[in-house]
C-alpha atoms as a PDB file:
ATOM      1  CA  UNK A   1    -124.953 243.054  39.994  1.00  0.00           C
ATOM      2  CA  UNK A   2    -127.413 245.192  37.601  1.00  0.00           C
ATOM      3  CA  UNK A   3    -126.477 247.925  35.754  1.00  0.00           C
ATOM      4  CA  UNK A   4    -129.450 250.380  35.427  1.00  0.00           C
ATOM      5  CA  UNK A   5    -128.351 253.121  33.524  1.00  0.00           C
ATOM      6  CA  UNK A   6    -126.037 254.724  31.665  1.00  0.00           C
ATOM      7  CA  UNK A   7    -125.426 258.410  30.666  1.00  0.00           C
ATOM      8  CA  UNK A   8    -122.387 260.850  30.077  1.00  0.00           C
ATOM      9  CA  UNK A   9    -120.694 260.944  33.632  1.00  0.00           C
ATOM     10  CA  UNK A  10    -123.087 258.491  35.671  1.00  0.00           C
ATOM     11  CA  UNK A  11    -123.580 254.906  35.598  1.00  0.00           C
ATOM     12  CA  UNK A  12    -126.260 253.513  38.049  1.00  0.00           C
ATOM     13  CA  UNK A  13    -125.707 250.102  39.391  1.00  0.00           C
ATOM     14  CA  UNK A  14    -127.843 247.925  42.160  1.00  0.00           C
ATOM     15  CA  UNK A  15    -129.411 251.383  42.706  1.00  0.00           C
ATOM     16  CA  UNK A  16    -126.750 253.403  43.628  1.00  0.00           C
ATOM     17  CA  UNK A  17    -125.230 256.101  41.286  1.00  0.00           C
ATOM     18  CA  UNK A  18    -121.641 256.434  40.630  1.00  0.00           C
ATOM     19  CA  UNK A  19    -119.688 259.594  39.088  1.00  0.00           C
ATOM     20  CA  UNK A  20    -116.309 258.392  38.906  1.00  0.00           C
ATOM     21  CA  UNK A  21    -114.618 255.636  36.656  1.00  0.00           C
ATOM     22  CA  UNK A  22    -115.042 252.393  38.476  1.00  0.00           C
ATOM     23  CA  UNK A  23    -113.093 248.959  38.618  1.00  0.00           C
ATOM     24  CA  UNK A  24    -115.569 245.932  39.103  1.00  0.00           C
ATOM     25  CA  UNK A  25    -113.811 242.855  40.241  1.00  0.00           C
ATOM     26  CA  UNK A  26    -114.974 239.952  41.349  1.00  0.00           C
ATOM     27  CA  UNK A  27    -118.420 241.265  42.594  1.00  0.00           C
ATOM     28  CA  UNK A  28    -116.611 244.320  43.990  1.00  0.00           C
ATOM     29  CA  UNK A  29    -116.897 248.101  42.795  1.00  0.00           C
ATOM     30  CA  UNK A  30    -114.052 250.775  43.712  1.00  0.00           C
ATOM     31  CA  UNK A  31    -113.386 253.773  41.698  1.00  0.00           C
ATOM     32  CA  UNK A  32    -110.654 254.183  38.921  1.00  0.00           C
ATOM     33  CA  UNK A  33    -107.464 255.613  40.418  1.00  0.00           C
ATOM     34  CA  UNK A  34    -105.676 256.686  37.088  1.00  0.00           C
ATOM     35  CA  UNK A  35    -103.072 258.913  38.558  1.00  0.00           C
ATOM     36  CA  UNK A  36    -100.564 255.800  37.570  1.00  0.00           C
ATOM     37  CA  UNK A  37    -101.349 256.848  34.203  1.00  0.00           C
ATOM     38  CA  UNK A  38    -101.458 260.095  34.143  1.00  0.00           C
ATOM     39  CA  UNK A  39     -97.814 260.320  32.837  1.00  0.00           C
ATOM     40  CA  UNK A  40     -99.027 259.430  29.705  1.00  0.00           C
ATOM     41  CA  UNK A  41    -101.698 261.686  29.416  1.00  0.00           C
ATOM     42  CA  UNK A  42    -100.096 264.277  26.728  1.00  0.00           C
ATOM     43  CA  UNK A  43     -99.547 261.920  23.985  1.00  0.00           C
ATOM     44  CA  UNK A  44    -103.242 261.472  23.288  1.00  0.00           C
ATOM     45  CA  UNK A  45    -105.042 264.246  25.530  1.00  0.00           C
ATOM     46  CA  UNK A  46    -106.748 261.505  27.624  1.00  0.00           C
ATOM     47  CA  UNK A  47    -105.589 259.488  30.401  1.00  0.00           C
ATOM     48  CA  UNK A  48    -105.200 256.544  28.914  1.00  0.00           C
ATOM     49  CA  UNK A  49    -105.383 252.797  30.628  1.00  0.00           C
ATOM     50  CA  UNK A  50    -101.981 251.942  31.323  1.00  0.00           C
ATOM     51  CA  UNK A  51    -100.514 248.300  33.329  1.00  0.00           C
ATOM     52  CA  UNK A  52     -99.438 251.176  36.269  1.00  0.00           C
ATOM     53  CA  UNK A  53    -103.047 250.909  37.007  1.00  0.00           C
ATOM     54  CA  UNK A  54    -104.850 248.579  39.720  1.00  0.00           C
ATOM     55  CA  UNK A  55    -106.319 246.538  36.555  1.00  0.00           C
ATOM     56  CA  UNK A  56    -108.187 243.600  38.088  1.00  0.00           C
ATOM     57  CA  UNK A  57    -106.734 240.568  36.274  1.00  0.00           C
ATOM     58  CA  UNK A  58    -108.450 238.325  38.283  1.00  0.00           C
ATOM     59  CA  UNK A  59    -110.730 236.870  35.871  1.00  0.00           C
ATOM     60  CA  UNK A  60    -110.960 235.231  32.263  1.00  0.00           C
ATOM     61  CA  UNK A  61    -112.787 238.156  31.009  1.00  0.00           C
ATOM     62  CA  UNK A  62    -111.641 242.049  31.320  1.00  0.00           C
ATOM     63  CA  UNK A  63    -114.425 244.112  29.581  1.00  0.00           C
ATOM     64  CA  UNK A  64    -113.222 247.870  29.222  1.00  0.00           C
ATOM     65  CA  UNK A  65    -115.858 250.544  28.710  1.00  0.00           C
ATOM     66  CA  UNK A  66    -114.488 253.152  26.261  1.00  0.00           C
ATOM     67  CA  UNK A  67    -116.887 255.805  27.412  1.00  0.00           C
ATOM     68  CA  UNK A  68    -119.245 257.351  25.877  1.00  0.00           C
ATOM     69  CA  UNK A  69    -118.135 258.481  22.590  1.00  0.00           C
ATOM     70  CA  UNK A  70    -115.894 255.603  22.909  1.00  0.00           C
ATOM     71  CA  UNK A  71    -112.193 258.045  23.892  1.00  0.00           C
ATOM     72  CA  UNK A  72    -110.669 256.059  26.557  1.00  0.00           C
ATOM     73  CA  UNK A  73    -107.030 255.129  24.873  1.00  0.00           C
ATOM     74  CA  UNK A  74    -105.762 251.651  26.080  1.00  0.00           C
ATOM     75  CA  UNK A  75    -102.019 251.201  25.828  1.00  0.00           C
ATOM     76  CA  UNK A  76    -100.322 248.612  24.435  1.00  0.00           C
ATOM     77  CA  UNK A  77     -98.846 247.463  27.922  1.00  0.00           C
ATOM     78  CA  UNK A  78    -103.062 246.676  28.631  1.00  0.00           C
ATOM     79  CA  UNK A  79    -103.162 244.434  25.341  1.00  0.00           C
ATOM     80  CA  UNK A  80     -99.673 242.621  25.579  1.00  0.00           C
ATOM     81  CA  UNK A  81    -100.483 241.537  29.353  1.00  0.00           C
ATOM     82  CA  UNK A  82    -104.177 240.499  28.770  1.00  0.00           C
ATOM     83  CA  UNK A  83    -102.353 238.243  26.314  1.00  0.00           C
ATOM     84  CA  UNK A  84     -99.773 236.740  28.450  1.00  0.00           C
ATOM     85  CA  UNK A  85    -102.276 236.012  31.466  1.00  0.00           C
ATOM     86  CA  UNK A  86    -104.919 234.568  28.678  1.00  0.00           C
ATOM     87  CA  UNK A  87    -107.722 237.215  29.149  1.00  0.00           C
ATOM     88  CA  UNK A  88    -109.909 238.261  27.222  1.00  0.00           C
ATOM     89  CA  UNK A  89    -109.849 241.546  26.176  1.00  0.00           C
ATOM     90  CA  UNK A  90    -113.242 243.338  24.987  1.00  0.00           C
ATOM     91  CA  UNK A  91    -112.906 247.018  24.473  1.00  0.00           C
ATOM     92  CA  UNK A  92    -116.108 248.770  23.627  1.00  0.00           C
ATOM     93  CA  UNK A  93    -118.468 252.017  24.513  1.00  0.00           C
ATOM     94  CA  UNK A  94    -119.163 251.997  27.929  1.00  0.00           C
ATOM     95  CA  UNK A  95    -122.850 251.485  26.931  1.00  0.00           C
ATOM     96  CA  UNK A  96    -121.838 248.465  25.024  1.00  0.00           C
ATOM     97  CA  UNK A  97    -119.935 247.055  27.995  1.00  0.00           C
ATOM     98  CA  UNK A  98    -123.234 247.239  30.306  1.00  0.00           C
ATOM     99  CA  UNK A  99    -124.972 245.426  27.657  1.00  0.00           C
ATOM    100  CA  UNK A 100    -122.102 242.685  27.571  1.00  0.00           C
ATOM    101  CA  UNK A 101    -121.816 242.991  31.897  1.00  0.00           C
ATOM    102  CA  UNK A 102    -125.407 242.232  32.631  1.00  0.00           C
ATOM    103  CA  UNK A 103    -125.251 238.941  30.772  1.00  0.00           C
ATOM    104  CA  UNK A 104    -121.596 238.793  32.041  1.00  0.00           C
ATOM    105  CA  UNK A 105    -120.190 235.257  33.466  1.00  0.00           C
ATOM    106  CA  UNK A 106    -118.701 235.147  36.498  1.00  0.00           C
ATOM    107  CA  UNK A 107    -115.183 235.326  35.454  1.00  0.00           C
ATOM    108  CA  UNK A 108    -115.924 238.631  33.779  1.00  0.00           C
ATOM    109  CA  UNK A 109    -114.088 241.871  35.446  1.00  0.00           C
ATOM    110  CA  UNK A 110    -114.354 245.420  33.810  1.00  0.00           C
ATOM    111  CA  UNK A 111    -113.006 248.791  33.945  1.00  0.00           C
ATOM    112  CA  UNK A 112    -115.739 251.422  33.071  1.00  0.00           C
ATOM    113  CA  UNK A 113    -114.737 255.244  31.826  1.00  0.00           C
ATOM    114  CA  UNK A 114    -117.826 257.550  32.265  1.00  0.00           C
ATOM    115  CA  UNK A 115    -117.471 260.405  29.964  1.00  0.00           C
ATOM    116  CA  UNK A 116    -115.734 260.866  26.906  1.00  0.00           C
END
């Protein structure tokens, strides 16, 4: 998997161009279904990532893309379980995370917000 590109609201990957948060896991892309978290939404005025979601814990390595200016809150459910399975947890700009994902291990998963 090769991430091409990056830019507020798009992410190219393999050639194809997603608009939509995306889960990867374990080779396999699907988009974000956040309505789980959406409950929490008016604390912080973003959806954030909450354990109601699909997370794909799958893996030794869960990289989180932040966005683009970095926004995406990720509760403290998120942090407390990548704990208790042992995964590592890297929250960064989504920019950052393709950097990190194209030199990724196999055991890496990722959640990827595409604006804010």
């Amino acid at each position: 998997m090769h991430f091409e590109g990056f830019t507020f609201g798009s992410i190219r990957i393999d050639g194809v161009v997603y608009t939509h948060d995306l889960v990867i896991d374990r080779g396999e892309i699907r988009k974000r279904k956040k309505s789980a978290s959406k409950g929490y939404r008016a604390a912080g005025g973003h959806t954030p990532l909450s354990t109601k979601e699909d997370i794909p814990w799958h893996c030794r390595r869960l990289v989180v893309g932040t966005g683009a200016q970095g926004a995406l809150p990720v509760m403290d459910d998120v942090l407390e379980e990548a704990k208790r399975r042992k995964v590592e947890l890297l929250r960064v700009p989504t920019e950052e995370a393709i950097v990190v994902l194209n030199g990724r291990g196999e055991a890496t998963n990722a959640i990827l917000h595409l604006t804010c």
